[in-house]
PDB file of N, CA and C in Angstrom:
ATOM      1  N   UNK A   1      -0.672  55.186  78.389  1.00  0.00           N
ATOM      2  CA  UNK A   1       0.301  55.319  77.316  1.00  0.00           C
ATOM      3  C   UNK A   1      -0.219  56.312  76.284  1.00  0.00           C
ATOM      4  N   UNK A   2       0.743  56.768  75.653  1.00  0.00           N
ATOM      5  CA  UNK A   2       0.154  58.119  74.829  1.00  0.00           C
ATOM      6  C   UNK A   2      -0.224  57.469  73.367  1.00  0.00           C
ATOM      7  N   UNK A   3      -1.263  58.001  72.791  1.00  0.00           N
ATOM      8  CA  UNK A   3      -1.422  57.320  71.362  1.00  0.00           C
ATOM      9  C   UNK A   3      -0.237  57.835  70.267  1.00  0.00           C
ATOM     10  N   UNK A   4       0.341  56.946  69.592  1.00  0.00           N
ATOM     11  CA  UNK A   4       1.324  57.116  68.790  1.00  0.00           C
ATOM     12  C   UNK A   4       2.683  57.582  69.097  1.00  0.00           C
ATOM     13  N   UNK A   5       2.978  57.118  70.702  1.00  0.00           N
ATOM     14  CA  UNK A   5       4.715  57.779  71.504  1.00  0.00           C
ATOM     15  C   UNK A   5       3.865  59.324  71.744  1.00  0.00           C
ATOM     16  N   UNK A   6       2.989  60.208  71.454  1.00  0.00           N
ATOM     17  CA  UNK A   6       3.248  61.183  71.705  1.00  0.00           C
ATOM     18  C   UNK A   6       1.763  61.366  72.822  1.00  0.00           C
ATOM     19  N   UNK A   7       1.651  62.640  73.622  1.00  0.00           N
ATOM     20  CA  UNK A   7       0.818  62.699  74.193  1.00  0.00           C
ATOM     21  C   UNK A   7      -0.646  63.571  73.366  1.00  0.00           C
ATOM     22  N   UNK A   8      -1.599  63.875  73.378  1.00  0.00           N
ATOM     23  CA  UNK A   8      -2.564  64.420  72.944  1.00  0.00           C
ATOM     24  C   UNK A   8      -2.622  65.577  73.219  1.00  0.00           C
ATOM     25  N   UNK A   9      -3.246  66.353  72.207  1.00  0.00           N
ATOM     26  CA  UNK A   9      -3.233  67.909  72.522  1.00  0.00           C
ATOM     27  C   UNK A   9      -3.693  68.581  73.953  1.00  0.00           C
ATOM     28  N   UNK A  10      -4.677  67.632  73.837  1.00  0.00           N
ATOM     29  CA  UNK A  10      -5.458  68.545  75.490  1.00  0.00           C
ATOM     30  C   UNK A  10      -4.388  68.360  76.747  1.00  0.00           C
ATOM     31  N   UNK A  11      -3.142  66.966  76.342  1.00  0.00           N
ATOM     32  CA  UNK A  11      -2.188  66.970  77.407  1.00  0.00           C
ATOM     33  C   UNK A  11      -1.412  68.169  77.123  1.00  0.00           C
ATOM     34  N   UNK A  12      -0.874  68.249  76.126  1.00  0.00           N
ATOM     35  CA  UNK A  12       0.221  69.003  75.830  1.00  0.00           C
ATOM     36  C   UNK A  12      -0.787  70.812  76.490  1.00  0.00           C
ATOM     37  N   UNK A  13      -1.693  70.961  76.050  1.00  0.00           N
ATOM     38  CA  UNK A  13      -1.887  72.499  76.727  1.00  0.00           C
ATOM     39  C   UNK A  13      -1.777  72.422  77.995  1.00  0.00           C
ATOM     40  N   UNK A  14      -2.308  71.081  78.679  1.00  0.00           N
ATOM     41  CA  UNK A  14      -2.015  71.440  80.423  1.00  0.00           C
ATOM     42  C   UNK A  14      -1.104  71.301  80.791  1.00  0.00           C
ATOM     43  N   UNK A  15       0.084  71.208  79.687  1.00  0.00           N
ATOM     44  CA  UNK A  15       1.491  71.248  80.439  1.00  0.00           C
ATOM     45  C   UNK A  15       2.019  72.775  80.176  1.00  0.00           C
ATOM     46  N   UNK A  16       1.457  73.326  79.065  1.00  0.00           N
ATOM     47  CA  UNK A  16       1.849  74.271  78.511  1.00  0.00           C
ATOM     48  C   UNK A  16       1.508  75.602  79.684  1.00  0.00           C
ATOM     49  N   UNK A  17       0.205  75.729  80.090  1.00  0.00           N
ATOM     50  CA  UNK A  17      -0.282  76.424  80.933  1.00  0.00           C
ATOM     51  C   UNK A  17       0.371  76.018  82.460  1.00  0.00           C
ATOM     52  N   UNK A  18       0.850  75.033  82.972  1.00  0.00           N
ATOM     53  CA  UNK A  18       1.777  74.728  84.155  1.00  0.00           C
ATOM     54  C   UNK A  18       3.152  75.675  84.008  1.00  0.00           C
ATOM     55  N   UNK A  19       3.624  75.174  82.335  1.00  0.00           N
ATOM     56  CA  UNK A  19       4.951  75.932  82.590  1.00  0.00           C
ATOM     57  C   UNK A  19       4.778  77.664  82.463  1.00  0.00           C
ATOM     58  N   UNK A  20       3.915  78.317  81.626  1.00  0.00           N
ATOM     59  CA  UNK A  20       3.581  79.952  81.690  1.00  0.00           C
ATOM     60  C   UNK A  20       3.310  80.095  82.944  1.00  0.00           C
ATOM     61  N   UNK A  21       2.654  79.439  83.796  1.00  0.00           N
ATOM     62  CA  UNK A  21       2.683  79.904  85.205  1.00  0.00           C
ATOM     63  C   UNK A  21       3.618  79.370  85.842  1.00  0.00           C
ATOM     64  N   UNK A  22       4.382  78.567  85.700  1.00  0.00           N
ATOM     65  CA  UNK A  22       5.713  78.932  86.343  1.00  0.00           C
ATOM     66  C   UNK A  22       6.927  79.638  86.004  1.00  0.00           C
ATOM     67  N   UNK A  23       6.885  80.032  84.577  1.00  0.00           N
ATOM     68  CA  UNK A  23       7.494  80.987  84.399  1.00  0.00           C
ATOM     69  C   UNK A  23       7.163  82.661  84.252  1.00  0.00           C
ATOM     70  N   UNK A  24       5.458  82.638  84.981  1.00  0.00           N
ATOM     71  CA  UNK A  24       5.175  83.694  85.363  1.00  0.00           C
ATOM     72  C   UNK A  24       6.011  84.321  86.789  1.00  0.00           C
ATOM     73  N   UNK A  25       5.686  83.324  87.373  1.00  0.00           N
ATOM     74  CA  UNK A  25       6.394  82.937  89.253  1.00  0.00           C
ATOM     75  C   UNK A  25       7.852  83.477  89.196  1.00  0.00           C
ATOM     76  N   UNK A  26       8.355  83.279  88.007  1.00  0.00           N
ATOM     77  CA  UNK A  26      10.577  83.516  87.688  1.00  0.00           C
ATOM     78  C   UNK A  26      10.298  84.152  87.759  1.00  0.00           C
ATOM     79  N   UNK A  27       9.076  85.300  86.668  1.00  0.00           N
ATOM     80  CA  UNK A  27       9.286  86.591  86.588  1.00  0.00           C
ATOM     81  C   UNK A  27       9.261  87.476  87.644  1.00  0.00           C
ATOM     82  N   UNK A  28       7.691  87.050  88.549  1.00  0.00           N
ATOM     83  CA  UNK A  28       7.422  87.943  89.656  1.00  0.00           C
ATOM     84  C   UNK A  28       8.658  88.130  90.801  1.00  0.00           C
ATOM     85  N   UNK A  29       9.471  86.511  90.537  1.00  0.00           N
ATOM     86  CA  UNK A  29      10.566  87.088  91.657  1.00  0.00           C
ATOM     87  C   UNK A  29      11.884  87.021  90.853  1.00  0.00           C
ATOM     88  N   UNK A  30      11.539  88.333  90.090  1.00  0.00           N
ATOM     89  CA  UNK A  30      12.820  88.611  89.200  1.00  0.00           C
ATOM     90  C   UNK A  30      13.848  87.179  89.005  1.00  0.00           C
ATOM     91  N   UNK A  31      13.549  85.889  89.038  1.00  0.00           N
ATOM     92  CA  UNK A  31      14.567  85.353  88.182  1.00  0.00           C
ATOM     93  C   UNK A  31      15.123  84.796  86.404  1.00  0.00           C
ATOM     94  N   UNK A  32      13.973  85.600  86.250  1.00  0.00           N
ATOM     95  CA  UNK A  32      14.082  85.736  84.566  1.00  0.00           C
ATOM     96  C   UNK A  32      13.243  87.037  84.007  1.00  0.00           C
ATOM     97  N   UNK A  33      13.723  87.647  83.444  1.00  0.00           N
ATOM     98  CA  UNK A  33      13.481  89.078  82.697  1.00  0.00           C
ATOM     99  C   UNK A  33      11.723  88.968  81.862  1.00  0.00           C
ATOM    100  N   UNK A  34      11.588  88.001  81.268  1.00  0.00           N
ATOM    101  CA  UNK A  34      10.003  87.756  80.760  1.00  0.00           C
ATOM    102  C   UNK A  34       9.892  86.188  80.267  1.00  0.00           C
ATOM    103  N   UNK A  35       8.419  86.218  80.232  1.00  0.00           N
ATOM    104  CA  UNK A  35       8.182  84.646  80.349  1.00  0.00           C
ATOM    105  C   UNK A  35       8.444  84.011  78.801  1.00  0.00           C
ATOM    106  N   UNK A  36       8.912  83.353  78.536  1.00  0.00           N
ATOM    107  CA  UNK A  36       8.950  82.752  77.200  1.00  0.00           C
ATOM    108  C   UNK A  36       7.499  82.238  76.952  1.00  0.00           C
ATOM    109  N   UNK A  37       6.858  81.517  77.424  1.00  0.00           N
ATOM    110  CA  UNK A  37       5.387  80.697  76.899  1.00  0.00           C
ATOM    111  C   UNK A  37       4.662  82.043  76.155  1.00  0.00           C
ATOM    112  N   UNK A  38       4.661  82.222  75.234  1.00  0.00           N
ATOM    113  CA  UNK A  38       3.957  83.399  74.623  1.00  0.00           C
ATOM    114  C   UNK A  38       3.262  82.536  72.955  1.00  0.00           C
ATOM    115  N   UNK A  39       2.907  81.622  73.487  1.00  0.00           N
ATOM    116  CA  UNK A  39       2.190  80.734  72.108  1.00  0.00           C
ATOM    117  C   UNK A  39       0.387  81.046  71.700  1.00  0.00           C
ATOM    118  N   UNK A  40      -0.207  81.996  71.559  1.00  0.00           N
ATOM    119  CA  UNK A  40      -1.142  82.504  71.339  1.00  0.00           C
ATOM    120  C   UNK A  40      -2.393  80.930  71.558  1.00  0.00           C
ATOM    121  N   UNK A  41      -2.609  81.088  72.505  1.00  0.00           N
ATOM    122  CA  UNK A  41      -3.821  79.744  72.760  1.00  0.00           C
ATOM    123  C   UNK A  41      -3.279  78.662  72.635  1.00  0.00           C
ATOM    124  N   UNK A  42      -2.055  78.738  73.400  1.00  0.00           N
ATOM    125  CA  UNK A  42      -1.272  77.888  73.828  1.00  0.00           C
ATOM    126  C   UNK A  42      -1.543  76.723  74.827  1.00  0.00           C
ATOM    127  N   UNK A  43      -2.366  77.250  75.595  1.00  0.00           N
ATOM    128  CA  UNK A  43      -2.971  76.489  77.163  1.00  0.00           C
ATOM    129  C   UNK A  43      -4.600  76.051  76.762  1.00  0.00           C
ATOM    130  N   UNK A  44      -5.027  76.166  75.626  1.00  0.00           N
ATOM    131  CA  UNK A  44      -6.551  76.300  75.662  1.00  0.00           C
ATOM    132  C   UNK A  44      -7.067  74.623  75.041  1.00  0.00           C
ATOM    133  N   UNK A  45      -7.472  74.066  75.947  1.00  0.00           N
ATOM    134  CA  UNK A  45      -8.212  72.418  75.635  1.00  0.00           C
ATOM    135  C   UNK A  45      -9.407  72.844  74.505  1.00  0.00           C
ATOM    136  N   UNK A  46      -9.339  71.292  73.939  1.00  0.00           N
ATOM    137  CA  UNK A  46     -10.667  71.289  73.175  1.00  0.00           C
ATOM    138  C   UNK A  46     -11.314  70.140  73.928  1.00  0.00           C
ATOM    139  N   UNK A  47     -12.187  70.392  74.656  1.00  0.00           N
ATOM    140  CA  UNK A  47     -12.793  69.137  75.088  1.00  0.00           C
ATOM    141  C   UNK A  47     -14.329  68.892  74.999  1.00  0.00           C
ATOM    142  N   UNK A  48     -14.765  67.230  74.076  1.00  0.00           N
ATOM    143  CA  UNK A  48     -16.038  67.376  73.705  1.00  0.00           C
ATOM    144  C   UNK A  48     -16.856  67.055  75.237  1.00  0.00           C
ATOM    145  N   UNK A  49     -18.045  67.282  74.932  1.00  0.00           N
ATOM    146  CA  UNK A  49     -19.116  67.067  75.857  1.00  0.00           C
ATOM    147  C   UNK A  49     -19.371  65.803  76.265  1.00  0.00           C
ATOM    148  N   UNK A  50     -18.904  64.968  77.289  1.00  0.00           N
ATOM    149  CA  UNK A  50     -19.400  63.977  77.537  1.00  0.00           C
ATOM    150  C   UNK A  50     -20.944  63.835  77.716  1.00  0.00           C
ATOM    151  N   UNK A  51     -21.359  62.540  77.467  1.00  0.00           N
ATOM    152  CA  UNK A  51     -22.819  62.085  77.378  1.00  0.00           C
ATOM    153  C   UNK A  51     -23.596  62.255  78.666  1.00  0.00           C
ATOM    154  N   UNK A  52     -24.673  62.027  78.839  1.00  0.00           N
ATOM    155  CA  UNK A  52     -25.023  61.904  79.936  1.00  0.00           C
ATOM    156  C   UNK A  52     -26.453  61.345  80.510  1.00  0.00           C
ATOM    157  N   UNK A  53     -27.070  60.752  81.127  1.00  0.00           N
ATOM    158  CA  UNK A  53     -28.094  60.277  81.304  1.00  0.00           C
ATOM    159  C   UNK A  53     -29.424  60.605  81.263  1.00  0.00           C
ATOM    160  N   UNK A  54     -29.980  60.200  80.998  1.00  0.00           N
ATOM    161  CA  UNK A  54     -31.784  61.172  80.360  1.00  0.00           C
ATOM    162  C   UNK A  54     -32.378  61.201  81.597  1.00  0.00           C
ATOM    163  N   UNK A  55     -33.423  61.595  82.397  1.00  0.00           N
ATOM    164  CA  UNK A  55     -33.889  61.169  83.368  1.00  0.00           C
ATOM    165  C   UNK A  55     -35.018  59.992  83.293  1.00  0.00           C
ATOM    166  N   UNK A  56     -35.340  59.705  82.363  1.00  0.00           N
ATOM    167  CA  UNK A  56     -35.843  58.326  82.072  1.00  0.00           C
ATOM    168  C   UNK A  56     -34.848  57.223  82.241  1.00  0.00           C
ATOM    169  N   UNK A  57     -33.581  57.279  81.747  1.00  0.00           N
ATOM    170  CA  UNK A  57     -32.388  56.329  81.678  1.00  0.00           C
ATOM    171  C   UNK A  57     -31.894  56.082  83.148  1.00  0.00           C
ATOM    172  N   UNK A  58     -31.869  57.447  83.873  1.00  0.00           N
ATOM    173  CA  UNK A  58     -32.005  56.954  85.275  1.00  0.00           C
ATOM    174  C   UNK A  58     -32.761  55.824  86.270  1.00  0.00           C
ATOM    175  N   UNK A  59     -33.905  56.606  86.008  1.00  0.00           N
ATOM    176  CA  UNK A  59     -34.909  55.567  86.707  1.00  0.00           C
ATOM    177  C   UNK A  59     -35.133  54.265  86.195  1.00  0.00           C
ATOM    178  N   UNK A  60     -34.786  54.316  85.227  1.00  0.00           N
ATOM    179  CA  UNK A  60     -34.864  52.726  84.614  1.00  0.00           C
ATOM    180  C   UNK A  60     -33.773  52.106  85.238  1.00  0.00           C
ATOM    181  N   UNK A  61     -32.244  52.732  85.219  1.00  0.00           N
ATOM    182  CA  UNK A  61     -31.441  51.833  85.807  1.00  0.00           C
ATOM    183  C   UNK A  61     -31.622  51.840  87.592  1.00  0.00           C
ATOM    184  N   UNK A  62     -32.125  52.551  88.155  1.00  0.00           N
ATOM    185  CA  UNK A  62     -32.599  52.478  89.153  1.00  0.00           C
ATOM    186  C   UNK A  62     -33.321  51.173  89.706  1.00  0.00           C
ATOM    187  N   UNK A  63     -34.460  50.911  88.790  1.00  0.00           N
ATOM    188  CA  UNK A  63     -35.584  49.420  88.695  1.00  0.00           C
ATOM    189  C   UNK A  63     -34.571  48.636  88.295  1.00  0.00           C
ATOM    190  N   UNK A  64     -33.401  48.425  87.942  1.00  0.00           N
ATOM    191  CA  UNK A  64     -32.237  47.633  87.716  1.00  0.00           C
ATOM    192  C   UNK A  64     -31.269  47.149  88.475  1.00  0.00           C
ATOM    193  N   UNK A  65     -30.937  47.701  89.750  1.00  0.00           N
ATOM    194  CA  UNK A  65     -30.464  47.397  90.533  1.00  0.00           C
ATOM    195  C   UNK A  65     -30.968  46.765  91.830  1.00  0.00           C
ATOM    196  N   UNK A  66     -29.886  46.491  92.533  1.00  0.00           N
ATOM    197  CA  UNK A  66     -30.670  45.924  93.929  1.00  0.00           C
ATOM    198  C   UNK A  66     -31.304  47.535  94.885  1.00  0.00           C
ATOM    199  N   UNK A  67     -32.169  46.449  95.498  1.00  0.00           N
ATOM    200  CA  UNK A  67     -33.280  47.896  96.092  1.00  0.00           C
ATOM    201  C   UNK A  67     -32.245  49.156  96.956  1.00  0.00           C
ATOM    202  N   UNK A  68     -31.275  48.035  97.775  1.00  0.00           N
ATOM    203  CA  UNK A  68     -30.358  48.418  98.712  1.00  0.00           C
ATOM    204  C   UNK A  68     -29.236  49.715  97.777  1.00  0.00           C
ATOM    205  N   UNK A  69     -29.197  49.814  96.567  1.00  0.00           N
ATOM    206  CA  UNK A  69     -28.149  50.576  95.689  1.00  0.00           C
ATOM    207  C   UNK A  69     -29.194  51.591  94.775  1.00  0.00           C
ATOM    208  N   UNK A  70     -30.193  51.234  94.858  1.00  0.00           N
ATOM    209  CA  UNK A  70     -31.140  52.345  94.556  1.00  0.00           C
ATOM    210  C   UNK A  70     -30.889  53.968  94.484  1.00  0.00           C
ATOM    211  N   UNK A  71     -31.227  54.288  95.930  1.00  0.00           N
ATOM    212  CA  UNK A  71     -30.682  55.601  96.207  1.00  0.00           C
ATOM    213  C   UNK A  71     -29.235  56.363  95.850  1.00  0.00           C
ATOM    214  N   UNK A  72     -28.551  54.811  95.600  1.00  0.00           N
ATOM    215  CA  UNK A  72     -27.261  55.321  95.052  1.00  0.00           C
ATOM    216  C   UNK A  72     -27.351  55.645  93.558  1.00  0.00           C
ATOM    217  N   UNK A  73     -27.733  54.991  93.013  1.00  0.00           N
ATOM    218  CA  UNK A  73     -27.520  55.112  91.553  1.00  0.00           C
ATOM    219  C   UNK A  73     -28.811  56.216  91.242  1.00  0.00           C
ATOM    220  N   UNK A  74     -29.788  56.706  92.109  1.00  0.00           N
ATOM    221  CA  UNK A  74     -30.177  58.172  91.947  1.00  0.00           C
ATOM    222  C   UNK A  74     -29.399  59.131  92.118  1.00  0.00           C
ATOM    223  N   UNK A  75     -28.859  58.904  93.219  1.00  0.00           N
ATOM    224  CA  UNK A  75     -28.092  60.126  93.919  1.00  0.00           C
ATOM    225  C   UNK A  75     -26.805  60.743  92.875  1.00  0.00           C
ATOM    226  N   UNK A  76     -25.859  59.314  92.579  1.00  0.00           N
ATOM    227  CA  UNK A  76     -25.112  59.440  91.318  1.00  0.00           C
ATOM    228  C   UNK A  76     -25.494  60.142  90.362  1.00  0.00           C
ATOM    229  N   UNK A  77     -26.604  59.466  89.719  1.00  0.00           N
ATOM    230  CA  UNK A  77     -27.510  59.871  88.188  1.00  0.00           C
ATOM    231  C   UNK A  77     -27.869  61.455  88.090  1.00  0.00           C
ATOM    232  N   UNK A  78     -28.503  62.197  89.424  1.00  0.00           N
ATOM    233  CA  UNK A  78     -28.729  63.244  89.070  1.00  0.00           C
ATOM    234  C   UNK A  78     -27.979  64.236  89.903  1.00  0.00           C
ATOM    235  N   UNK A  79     -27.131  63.921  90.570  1.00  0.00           N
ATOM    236  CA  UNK A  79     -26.119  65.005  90.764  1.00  0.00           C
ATOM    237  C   UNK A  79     -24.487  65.017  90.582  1.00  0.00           C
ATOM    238  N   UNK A  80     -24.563  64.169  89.497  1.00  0.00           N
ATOM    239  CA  UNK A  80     -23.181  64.080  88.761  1.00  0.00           C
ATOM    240  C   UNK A  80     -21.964  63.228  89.991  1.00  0.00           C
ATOM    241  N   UNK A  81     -22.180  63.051  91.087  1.00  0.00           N
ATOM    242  CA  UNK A  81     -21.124  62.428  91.653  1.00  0.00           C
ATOM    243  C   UNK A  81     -20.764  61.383  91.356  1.00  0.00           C
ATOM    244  N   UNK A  82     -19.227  61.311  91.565  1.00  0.00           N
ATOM    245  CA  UNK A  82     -18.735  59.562  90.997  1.00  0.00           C
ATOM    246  C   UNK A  82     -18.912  59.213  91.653  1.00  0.00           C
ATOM    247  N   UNK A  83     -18.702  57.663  91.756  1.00  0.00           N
ATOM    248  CA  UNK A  83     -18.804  56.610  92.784  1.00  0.00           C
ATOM    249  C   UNK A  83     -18.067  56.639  94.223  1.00  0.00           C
ATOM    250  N   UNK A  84     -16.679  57.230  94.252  1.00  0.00           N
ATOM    251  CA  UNK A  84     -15.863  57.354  95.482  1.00  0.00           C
ATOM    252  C   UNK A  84     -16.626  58.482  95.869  1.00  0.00           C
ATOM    253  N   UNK A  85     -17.354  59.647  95.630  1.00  0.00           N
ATOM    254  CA  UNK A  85     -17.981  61.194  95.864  1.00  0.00           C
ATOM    255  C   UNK A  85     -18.719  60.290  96.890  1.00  0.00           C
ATOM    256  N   UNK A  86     -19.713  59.433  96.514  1.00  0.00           N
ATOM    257  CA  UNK A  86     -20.949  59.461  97.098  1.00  0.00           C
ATOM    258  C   UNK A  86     -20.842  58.639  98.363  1.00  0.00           C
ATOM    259  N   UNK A  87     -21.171  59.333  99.481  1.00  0.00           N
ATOM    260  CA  UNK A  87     -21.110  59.391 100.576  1.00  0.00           C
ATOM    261  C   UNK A  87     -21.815  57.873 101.070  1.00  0.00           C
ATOM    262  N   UNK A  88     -20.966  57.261 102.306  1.00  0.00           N
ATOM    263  CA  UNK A  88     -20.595  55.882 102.958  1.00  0.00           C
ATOM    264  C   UNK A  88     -21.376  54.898 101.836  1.00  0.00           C
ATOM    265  N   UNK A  89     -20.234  55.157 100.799  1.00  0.00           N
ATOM    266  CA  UNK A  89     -20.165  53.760  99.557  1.00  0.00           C
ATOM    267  C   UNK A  89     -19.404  52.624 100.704  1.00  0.00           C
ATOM    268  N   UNK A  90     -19.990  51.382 100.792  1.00  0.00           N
ATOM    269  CA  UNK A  90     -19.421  50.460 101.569  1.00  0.00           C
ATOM    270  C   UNK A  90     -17.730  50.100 100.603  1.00  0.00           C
ATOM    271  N   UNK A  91     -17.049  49.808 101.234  1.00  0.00           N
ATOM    272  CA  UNK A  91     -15.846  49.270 100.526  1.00  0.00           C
ATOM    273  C   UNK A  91     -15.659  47.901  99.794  1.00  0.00           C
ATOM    274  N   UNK A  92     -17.154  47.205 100.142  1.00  0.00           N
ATOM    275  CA  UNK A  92     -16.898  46.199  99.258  1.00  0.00           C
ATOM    276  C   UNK A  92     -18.116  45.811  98.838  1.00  0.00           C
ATOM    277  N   UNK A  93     -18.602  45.484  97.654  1.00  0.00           N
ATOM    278  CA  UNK A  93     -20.114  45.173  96.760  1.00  0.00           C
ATOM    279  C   UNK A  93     -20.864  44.521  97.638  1.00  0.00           C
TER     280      UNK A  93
END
């Protein structure tokens, strides 16, 4: 749900940049004369830096888990993959 009925800026540019390129697409096949989206940094996100794990914070949660999920929660920790990424995650805990 959007905060306050409306959606957030970083939504609103990726809609903004969907429609300039599709009304780039009218143009290229002549069905409209020029693109209207002409909003000067119109399409451009602000997005902060998510956090991320120390390599101490790793290995600690590493000694935290079961031995068997180990390698996972390395493998995760230092090469950014999510949980569905990382290769034959069993389907159930």
């Amino acid at each position: 749900m959007f905060a306050a009925g409306r959606p957030g800026a970083n939504t609103i540019a990726k809609c903004y940049r969907l429609l300039h390129v599709i009304f780039e697409t009218a143009v290229t096949d002549e069905l409209v004369h020029r693109n209207p989206c002409r909003i000067k940094g119109g399409g451009i996100e602000v997005v902060e830096e998510r956090p991320t794990a120390s390599i101490r914070e790793v290995f600690a949660l590493a000694e935290r888990v079961r031995p068997n999920r180990r390698g996972l929660v390395l493998l995760s920790g230092f090469s950014g993959l999510r949980l569905a990424e990382l290769p034959a995650w069993p389907s159930r805990p």
